[in-house]
PDB file of N, CA and C in Angstrom:
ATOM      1  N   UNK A   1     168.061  68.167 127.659  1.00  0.00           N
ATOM      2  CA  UNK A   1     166.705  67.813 127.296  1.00  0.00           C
ATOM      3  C   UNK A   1     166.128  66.801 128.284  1.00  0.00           C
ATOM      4  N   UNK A   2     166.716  65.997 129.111  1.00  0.00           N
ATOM      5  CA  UNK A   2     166.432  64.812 130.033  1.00  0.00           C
ATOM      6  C   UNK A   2     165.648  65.387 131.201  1.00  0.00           C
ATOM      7  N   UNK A   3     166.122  66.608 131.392  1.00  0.00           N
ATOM      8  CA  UNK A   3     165.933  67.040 132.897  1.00  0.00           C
ATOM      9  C   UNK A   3     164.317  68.193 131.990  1.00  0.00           C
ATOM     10  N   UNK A   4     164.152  68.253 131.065  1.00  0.00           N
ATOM     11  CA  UNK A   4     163.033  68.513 130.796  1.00  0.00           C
ATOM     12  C   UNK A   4     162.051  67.703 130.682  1.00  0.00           C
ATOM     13  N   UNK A   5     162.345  66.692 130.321  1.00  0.00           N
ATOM     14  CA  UNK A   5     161.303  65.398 130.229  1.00  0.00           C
ATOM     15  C   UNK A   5     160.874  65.552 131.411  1.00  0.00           C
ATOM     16  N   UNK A   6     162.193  65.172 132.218  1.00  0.00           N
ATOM     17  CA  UNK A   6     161.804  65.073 133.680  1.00  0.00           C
ATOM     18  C   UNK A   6     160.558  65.571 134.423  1.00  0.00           C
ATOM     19  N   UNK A   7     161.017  66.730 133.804  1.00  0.00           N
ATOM     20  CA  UNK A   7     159.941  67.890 134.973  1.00  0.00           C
ATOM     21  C   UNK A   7     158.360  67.423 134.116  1.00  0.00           C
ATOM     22  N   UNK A   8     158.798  67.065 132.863  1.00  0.00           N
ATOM     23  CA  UNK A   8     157.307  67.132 132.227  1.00  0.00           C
ATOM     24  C   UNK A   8     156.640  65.664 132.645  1.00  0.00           C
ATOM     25  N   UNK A   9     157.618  64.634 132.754  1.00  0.00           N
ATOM     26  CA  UNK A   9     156.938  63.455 133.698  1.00  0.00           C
ATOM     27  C   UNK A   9     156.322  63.337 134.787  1.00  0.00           C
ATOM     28  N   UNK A  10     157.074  64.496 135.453  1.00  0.00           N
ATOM     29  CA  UNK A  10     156.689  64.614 136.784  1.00  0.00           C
ATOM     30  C   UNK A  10     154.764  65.007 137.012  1.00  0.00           C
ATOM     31  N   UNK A  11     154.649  65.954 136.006  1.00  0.00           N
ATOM     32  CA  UNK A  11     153.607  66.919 136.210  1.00  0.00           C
ATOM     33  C   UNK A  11     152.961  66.185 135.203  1.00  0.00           C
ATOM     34  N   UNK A  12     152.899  65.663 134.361  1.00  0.00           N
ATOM     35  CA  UNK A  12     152.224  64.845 133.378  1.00  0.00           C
ATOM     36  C   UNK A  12     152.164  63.424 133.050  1.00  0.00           C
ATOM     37  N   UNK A  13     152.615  62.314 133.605  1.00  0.00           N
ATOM     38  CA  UNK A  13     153.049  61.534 133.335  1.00  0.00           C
ATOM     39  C   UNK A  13     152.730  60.134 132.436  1.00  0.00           C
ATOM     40  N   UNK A  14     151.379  60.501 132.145  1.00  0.00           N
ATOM     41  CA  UNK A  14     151.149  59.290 131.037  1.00  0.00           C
ATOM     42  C   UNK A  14     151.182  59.769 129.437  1.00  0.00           C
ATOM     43  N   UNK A  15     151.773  60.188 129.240  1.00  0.00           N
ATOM     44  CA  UNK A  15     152.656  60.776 127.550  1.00  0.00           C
ATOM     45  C   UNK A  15     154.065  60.597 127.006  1.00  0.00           C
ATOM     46  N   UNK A  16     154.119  59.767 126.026  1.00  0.00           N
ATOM     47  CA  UNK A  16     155.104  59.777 125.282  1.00  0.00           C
ATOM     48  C   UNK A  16     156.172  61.219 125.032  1.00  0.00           C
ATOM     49  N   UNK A  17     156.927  61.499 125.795  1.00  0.00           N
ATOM     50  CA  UNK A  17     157.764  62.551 125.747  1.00  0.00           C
ATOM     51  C   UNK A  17     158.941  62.982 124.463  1.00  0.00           C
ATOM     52  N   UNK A  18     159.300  61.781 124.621  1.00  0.00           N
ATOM     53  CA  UNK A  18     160.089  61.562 123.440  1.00  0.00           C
ATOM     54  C   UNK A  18     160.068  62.175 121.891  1.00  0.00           C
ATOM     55  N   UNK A  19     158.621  61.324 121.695  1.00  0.00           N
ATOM     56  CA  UNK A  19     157.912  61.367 120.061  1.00  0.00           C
ATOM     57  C   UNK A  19     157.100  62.440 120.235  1.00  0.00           C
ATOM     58  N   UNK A  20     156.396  63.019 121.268  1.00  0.00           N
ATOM     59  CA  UNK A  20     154.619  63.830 121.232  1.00  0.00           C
ATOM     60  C   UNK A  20     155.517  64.821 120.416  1.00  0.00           C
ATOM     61  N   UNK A  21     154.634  65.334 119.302  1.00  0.00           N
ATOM     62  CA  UNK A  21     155.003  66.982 118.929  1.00  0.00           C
ATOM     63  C   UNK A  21     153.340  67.772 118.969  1.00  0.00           C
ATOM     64  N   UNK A  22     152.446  67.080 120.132  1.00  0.00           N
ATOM     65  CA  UNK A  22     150.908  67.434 119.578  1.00  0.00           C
ATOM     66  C   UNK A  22     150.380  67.202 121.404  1.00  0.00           C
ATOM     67  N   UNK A  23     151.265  67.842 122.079  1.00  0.00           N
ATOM     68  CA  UNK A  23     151.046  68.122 123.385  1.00  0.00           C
ATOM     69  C   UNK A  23     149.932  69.286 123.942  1.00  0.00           C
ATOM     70  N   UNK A  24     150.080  70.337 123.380  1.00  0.00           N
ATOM     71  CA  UNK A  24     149.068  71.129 123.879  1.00  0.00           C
ATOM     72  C   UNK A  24     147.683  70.906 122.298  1.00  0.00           C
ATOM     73  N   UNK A  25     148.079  70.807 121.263  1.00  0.00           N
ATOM     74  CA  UNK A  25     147.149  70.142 120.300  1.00  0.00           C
ATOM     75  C   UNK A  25     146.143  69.226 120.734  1.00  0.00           C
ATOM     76  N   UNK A  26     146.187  68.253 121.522  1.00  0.00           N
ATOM     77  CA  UNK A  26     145.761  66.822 121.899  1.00  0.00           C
ATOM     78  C   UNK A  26     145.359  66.840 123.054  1.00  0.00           C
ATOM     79  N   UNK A  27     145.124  68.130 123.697  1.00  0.00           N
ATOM     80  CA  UNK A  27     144.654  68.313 125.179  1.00  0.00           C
ATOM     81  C   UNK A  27     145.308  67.675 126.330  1.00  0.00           C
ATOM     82  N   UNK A  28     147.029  66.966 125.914  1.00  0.00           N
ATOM     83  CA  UNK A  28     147.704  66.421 127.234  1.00  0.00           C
ATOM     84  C   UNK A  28     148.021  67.391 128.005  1.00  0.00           C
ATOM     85  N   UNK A  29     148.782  68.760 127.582  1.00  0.00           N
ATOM     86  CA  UNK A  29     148.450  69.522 128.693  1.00  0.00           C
ATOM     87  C   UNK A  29     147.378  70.351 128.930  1.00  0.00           C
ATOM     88  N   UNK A  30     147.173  70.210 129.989  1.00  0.00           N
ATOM     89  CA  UNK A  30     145.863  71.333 130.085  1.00  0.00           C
ATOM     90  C   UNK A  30     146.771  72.882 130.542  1.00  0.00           C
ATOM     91  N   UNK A  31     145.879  73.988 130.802  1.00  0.00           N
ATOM     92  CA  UNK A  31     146.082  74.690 131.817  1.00  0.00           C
ATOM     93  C   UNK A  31     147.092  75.386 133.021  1.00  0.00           C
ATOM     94  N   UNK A  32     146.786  74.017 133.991  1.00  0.00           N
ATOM     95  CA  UNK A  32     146.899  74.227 134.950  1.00  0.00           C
ATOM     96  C   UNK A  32     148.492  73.399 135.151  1.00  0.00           C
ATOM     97  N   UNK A  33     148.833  72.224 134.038  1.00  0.00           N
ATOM     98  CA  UNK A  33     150.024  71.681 133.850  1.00  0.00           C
ATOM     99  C   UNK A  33     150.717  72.686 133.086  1.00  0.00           C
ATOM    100  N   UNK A  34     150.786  73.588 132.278  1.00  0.00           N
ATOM    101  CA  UNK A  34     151.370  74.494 131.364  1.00  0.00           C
ATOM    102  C   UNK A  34     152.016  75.504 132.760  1.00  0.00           C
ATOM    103  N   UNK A  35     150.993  75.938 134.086  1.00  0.00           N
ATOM    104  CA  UNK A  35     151.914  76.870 134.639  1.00  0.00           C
ATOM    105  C   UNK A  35     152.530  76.123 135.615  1.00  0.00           C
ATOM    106  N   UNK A  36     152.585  74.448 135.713  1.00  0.00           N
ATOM    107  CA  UNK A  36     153.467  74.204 136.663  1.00  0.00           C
ATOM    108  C   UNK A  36     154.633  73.456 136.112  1.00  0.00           C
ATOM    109  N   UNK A  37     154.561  73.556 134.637  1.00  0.00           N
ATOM    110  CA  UNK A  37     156.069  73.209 134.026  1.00  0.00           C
ATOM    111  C   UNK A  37     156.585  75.001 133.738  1.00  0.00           C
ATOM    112  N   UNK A  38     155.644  75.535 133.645  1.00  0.00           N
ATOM    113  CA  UNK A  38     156.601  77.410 133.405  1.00  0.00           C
ATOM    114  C   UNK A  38     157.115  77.390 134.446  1.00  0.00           C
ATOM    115  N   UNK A  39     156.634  77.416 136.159  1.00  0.00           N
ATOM    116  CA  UNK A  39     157.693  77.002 137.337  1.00  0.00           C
ATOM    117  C   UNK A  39     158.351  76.250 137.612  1.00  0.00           C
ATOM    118  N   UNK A  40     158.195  75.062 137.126  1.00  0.00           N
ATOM    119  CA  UNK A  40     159.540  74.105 137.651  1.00  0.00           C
ATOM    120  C   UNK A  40     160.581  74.632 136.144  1.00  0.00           C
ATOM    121  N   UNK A  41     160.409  74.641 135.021  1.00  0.00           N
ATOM    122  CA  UNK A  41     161.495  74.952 134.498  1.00  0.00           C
ATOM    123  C   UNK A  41     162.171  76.223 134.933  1.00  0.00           C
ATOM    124  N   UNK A  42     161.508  77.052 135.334  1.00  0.00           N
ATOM    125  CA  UNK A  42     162.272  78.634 135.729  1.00  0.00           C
ATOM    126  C   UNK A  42     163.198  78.626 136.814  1.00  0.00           C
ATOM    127  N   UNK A  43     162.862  77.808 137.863  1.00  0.00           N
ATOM    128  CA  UNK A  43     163.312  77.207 138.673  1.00  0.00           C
ATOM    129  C   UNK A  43     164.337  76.401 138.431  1.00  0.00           C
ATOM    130  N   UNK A  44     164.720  75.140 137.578  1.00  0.00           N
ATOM    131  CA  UNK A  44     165.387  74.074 136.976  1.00  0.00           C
ATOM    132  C   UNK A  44     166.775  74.724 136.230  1.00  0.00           C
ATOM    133  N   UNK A  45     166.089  76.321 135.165  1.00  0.00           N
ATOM    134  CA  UNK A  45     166.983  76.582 134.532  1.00  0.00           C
ATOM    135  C   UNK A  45     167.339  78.147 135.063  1.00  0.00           C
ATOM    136  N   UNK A  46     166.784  78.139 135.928  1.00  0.00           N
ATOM    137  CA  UNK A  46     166.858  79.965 136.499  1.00  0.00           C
ATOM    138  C   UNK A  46     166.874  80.961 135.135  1.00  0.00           C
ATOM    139  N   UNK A  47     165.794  80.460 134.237  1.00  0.00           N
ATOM    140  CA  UNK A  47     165.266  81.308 133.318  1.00  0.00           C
ATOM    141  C   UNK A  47     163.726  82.274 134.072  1.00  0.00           C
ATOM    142  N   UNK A  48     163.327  83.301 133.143  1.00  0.00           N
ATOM    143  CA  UNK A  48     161.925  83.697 133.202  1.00  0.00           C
ATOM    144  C   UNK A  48     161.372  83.775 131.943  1.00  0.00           C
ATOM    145  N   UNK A  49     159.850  82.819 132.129  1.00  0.00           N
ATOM    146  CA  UNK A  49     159.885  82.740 130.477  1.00  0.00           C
ATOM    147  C   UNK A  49     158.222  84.114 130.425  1.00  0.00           C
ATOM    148  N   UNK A  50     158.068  84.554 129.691  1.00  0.00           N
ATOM    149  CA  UNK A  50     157.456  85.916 129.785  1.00  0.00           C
ATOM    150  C   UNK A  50     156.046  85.095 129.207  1.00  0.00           C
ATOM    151  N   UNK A  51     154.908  85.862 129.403  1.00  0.00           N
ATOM    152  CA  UNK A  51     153.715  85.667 128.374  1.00  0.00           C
ATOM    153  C   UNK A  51     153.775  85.676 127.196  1.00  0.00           C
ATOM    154  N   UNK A  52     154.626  86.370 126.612  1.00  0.00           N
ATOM    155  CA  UNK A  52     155.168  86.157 125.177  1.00  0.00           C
ATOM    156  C   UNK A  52     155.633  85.285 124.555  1.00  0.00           C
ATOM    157  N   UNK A  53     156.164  84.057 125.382  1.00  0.00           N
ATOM    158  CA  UNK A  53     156.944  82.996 125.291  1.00  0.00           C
ATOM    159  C   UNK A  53     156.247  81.955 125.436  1.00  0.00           C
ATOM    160  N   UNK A  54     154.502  82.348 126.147  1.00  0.00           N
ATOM    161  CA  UNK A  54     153.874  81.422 126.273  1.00  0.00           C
ATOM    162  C   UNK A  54     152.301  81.054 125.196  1.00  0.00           C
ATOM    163  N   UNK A  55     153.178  79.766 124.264  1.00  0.00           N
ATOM    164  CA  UNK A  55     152.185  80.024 123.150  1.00  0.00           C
ATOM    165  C   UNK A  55     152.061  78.468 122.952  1.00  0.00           C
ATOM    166  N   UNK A  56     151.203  78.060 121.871  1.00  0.00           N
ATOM    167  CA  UNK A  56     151.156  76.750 121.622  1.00  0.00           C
ATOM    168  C   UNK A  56     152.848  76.084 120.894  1.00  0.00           C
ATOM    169  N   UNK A  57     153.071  76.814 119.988  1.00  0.00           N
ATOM    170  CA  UNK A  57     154.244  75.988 119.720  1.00  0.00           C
ATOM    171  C   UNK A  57     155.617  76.040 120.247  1.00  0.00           C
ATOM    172  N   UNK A  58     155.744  76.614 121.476  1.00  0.00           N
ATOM    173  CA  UNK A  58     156.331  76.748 122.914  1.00  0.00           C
ATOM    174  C   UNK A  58     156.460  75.264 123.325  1.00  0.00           C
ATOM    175  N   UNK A  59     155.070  74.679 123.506  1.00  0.00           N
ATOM    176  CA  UNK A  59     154.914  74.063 124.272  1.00  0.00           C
ATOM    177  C   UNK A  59     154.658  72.452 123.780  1.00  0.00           C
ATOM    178  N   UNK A  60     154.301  72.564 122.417  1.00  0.00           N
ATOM    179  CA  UNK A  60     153.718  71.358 121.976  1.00  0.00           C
ATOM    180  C   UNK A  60     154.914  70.053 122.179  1.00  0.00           C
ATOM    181  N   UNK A  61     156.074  70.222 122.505  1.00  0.00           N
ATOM    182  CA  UNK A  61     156.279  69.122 122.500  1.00  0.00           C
ATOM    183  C   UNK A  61     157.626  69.353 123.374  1.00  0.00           C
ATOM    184  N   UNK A  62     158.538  68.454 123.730  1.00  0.00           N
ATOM    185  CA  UNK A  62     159.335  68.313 124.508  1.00  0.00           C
ATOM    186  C   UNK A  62     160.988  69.231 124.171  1.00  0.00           C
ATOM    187  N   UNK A  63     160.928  68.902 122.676  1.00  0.00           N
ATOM    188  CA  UNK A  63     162.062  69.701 121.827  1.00  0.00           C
ATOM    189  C   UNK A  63     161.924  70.951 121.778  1.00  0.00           C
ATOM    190  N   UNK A  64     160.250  71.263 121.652  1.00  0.00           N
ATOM    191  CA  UNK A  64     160.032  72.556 121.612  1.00  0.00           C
ATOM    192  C   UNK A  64     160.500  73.287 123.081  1.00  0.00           C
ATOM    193  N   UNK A  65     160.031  73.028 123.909  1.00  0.00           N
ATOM    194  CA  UNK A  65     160.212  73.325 125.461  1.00  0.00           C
ATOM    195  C   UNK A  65     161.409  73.505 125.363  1.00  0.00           C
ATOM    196  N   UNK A  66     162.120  72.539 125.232  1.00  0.00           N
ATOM    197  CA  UNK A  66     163.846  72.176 125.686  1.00  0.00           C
ATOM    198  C   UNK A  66     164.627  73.903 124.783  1.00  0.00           C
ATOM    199  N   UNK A  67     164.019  73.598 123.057  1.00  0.00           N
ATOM    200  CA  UNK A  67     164.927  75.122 122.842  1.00  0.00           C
ATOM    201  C   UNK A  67     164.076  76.350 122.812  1.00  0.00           C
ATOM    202  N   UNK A  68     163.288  76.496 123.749  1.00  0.00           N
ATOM    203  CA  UNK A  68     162.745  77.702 125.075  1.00  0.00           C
ATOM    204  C   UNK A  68     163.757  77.788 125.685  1.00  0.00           C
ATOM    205  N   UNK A  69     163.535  77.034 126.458  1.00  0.00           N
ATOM    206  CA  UNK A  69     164.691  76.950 127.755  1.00  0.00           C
ATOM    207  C   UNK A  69     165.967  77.076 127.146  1.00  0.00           C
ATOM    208  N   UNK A  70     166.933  76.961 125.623  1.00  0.00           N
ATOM    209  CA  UNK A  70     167.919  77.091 125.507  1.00  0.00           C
ATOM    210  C   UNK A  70     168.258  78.727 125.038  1.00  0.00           C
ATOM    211  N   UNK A  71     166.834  78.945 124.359  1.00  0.00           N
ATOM    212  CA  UNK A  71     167.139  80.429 124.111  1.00  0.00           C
ATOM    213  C   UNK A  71     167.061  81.351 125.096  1.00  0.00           C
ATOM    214  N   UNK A  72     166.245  81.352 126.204  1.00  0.00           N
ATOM    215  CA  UNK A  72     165.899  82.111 126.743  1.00  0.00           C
ATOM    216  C   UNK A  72     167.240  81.829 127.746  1.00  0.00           C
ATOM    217  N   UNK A  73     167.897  80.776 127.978  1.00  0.00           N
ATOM    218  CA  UNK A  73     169.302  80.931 128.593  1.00  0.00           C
ATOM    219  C   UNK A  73     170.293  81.734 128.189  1.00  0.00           C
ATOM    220  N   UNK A  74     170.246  81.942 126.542  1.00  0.00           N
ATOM    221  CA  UNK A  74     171.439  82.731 125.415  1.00  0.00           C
ATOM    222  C   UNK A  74     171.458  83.996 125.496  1.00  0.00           C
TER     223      UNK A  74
END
């Protein structure tokens, strides 16, 4: 989960990572941050995460992301 923060610090960095569960809710990510954490994680975890995978509660928060990335590894 660290190395997800990570990437999401990187590309976002003034948000509580930890606690947010209201990330794409709250307009912290926009857009254009949503497809450059879908590449650095695909990249990070040599997953592909599909359009199907790409939804609000995907994304809303850091836990959510993290078990994306764990399922789509399984």
């Amino acid at each position: 989960m660290d190395e997800v923060i990570e990437i999401l610090e990187e590309i976002q960095p003034d948000a509580d990572y930890e606690t947010c569960e209201t990330l794409i809710d709250d307009g912290i990510l926009d857009s254009f941050a949503i497809l450059s954490i879908i590449s650095e994680l695909e990249d990070a975890f040599d997953i592909r995460i599909t359009p199907a995978e790409i939804i609000p509660a995907n994304f809303n928060s850091a836990r959510a992301l993290y078990a994306m990335v764990q399922r789509l590894q399984g």
